[in-house]
N, C-alpha and C. Protein backbone atom coordinates (compact mmCIF):
# COMPACT_ATOMS: atom_id res chain seq x y z
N UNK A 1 17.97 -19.61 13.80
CA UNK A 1 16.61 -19.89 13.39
C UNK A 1 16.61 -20.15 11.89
N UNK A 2 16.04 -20.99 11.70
CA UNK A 2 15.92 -21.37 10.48
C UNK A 2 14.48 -20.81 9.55
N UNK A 3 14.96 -20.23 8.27
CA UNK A 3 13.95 -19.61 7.69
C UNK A 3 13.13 -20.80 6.89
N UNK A 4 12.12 -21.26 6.80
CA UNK A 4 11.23 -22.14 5.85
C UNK A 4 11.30 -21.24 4.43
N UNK A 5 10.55 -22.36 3.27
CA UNK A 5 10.51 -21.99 1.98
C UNK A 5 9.17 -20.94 2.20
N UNK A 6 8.02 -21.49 2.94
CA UNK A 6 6.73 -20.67 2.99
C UNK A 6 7.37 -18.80 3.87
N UNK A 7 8.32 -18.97 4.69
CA UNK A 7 8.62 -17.64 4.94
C UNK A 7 9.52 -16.71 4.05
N UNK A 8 9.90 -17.61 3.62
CA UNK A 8 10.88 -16.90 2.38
C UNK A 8 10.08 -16.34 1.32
N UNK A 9 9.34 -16.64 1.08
CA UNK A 9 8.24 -16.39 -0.28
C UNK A 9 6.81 -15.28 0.48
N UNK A 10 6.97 -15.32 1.68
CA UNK A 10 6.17 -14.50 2.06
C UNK A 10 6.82 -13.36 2.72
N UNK A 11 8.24 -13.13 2.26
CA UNK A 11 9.08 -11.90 2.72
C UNK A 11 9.45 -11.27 1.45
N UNK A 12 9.30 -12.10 0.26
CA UNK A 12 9.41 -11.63 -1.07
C UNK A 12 8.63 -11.32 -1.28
N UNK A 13 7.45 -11.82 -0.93
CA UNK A 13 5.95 -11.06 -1.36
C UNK A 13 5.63 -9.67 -0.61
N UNK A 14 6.31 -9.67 0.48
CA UNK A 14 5.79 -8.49 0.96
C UNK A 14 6.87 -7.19 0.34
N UNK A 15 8.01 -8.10 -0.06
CA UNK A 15 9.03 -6.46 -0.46
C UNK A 15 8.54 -6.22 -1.57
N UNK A 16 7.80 -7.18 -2.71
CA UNK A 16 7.31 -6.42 -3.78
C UNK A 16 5.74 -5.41 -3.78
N UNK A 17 5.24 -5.88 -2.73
CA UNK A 17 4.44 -4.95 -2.04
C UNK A 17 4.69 -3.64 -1.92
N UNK A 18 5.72 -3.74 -0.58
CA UNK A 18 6.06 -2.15 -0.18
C UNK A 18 6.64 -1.95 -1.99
N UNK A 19 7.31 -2.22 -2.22
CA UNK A 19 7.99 -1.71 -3.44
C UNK A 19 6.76 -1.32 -4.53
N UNK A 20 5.41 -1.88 -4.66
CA UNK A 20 4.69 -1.26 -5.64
C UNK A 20 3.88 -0.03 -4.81
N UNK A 21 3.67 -0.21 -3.72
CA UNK A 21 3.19 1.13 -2.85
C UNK A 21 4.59 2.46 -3.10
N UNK A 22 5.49 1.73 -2.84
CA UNK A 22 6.78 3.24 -2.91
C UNK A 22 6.17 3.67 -4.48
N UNK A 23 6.37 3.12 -5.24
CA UNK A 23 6.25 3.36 -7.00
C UNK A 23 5.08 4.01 -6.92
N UNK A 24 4.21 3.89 -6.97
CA UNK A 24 2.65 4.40 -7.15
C UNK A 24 2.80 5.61 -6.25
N UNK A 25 3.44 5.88 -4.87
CA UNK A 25 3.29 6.96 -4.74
C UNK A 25 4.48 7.84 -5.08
N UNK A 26 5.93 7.57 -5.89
CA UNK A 26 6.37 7.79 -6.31
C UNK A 26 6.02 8.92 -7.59
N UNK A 27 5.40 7.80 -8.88
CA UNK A 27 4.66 7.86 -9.42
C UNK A 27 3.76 9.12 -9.30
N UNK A 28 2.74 9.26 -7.99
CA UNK A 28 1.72 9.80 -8.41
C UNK A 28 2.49 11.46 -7.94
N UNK A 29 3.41 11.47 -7.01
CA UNK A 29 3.89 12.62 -6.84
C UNK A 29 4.74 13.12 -8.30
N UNK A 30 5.26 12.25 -8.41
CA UNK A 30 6.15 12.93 -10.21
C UNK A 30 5.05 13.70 -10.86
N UNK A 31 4.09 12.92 -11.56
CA UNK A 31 2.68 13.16 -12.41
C UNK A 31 2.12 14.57 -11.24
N UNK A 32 2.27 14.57 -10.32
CA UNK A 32 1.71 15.95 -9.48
C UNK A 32 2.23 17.03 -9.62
N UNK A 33 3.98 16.70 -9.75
CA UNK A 33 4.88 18.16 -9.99
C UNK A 33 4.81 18.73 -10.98
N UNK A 34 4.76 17.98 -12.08
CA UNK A 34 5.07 18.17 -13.71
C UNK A 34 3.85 18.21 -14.66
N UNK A 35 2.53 16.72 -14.39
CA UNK A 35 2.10 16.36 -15.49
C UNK A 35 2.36 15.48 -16.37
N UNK A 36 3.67 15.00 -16.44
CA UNK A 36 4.12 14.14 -17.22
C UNK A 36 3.90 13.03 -17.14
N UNK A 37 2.96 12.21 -17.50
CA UNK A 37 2.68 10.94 -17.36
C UNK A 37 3.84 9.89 -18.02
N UNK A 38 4.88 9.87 -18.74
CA UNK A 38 5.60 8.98 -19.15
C UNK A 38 6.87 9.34 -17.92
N UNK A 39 7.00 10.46 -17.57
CA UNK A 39 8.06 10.95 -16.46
C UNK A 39 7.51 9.89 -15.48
N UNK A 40 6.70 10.09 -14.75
CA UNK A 40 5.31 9.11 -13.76
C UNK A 40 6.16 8.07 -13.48
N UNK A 41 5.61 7.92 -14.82
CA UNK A 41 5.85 6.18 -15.07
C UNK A 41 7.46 5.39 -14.81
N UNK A 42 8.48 6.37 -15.97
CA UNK A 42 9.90 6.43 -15.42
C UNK A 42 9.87 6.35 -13.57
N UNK A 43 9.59 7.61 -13.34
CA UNK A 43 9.90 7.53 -11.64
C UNK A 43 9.47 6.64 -10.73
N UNK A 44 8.12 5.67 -11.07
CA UNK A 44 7.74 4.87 -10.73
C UNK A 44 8.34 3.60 -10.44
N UNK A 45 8.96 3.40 -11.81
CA UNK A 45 9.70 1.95 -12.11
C UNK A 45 10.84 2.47 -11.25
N UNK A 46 11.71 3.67 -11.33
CA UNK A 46 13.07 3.82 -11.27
C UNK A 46 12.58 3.43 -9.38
N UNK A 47 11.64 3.99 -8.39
CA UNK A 47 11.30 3.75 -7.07
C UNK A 47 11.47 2.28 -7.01
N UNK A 48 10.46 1.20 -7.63
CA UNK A 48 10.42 0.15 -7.77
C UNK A 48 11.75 -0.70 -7.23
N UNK A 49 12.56 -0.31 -8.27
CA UNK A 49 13.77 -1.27 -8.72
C UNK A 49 14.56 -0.97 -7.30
N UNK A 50 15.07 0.66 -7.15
CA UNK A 50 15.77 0.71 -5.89
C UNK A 50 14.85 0.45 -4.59
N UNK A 51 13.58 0.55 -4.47
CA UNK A 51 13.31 -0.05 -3.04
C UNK A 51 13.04 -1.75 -3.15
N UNK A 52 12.93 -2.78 -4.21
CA UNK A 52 13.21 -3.99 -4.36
C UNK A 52 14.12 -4.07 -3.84
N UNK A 53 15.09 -3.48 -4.57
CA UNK A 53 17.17 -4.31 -4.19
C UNK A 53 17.33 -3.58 -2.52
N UNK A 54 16.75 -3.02 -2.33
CA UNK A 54 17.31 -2.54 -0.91
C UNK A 54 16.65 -3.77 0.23
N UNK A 55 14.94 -3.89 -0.63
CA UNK A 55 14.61 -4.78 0.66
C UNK A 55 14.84 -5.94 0.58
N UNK A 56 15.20 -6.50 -0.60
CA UNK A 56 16.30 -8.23 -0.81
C UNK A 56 17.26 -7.94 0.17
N UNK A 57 18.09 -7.18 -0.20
CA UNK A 57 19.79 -7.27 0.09
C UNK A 57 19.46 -6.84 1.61
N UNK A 58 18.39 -5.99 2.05
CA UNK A 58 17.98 -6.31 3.68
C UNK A 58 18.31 -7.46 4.05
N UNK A 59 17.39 -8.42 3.48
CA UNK A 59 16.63 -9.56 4.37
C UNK A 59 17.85 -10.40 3.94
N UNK A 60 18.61 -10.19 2.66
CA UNK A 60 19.16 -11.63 2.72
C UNK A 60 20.39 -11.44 3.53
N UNK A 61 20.91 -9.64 3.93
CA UNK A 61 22.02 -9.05 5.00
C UNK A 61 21.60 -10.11 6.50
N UNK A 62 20.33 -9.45 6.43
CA UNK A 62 20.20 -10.44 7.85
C UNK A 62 19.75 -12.28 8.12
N UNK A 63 19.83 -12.40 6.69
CA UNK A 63 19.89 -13.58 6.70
C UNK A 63 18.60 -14.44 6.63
N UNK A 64 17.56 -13.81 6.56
CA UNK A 64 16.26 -14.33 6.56
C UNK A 64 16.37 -15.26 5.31
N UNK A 65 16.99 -14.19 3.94
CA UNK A 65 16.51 -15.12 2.77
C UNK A 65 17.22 -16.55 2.60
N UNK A 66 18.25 -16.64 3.63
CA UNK A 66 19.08 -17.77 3.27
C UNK A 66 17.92 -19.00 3.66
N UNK A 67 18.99 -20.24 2.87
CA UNK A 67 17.94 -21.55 4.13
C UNK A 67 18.56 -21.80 4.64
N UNK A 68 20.18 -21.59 5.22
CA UNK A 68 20.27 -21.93 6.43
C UNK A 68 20.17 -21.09 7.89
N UNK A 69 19.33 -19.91 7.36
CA UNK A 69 19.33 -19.54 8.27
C UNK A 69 20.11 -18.47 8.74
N UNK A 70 21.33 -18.33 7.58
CA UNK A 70 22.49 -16.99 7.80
C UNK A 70 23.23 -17.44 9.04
N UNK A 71 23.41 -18.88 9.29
CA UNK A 71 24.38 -19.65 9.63
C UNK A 71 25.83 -20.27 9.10
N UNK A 72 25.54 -19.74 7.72
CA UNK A 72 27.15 -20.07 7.20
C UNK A 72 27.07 -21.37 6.59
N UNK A 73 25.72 -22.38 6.42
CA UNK A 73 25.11 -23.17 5.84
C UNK A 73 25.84 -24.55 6.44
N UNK A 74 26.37 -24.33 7.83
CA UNK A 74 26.51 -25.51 8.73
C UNK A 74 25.37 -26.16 8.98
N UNK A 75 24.64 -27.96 9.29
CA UNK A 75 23.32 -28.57 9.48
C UNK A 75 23.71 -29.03 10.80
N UNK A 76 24.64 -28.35 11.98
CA UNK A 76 24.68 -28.59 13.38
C UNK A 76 23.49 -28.08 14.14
C-alpha cells in the first residue's frame, strides 16, 4: 500500500499531537510533585522529544512514512 503525501503529513501531525498531550501531562505531573515550574518545563520538553522519536521511528519502522510504501522503493 502506498502511503500519499496528504497521509504522511497527517501521521506527523498526529505524533506531534500525542507528543504535546504526553508533555503537558508530563509537565503538569513534574510541577505537581515538586513545584518547580522550570523542572515542568524541562520534563515537558524532555517527554516531547522521546515520545516524537519513538512515534517517527514507529511509523517510518512500519513503513507508513516512506513513499514507497516500505516496499524497498521498487515502482512494480
Amino acid at each position: 500500500m502506498r502511503s500519499g503525501l496528504s497521509t504522511r503529513i497527517l501521521l506527523v501531525a498526529l505524533a506531534i499531537t500525542l507528543s504535546l498531550l504526553v508533555a503537558v501531562i508530563a509537565g503538569v505531573l513534574s510541577w505537581a510533585a515538586d513545584g518547580s515550574v522550570p523542572r515542568a518545563v524541562l520534563y515537558g520538553g524532555g517527554a516531547f522529544v522521546v515520545w516524537m522519536t519513538l512515534s517517527v521511528s514507529l511509523c517510518s519502522a512500519l513503513g507508513l512514512l516512506d513513499e514507497s510504501g516500505g516496499r524497498g522503493g521498487d515502482d512494480t
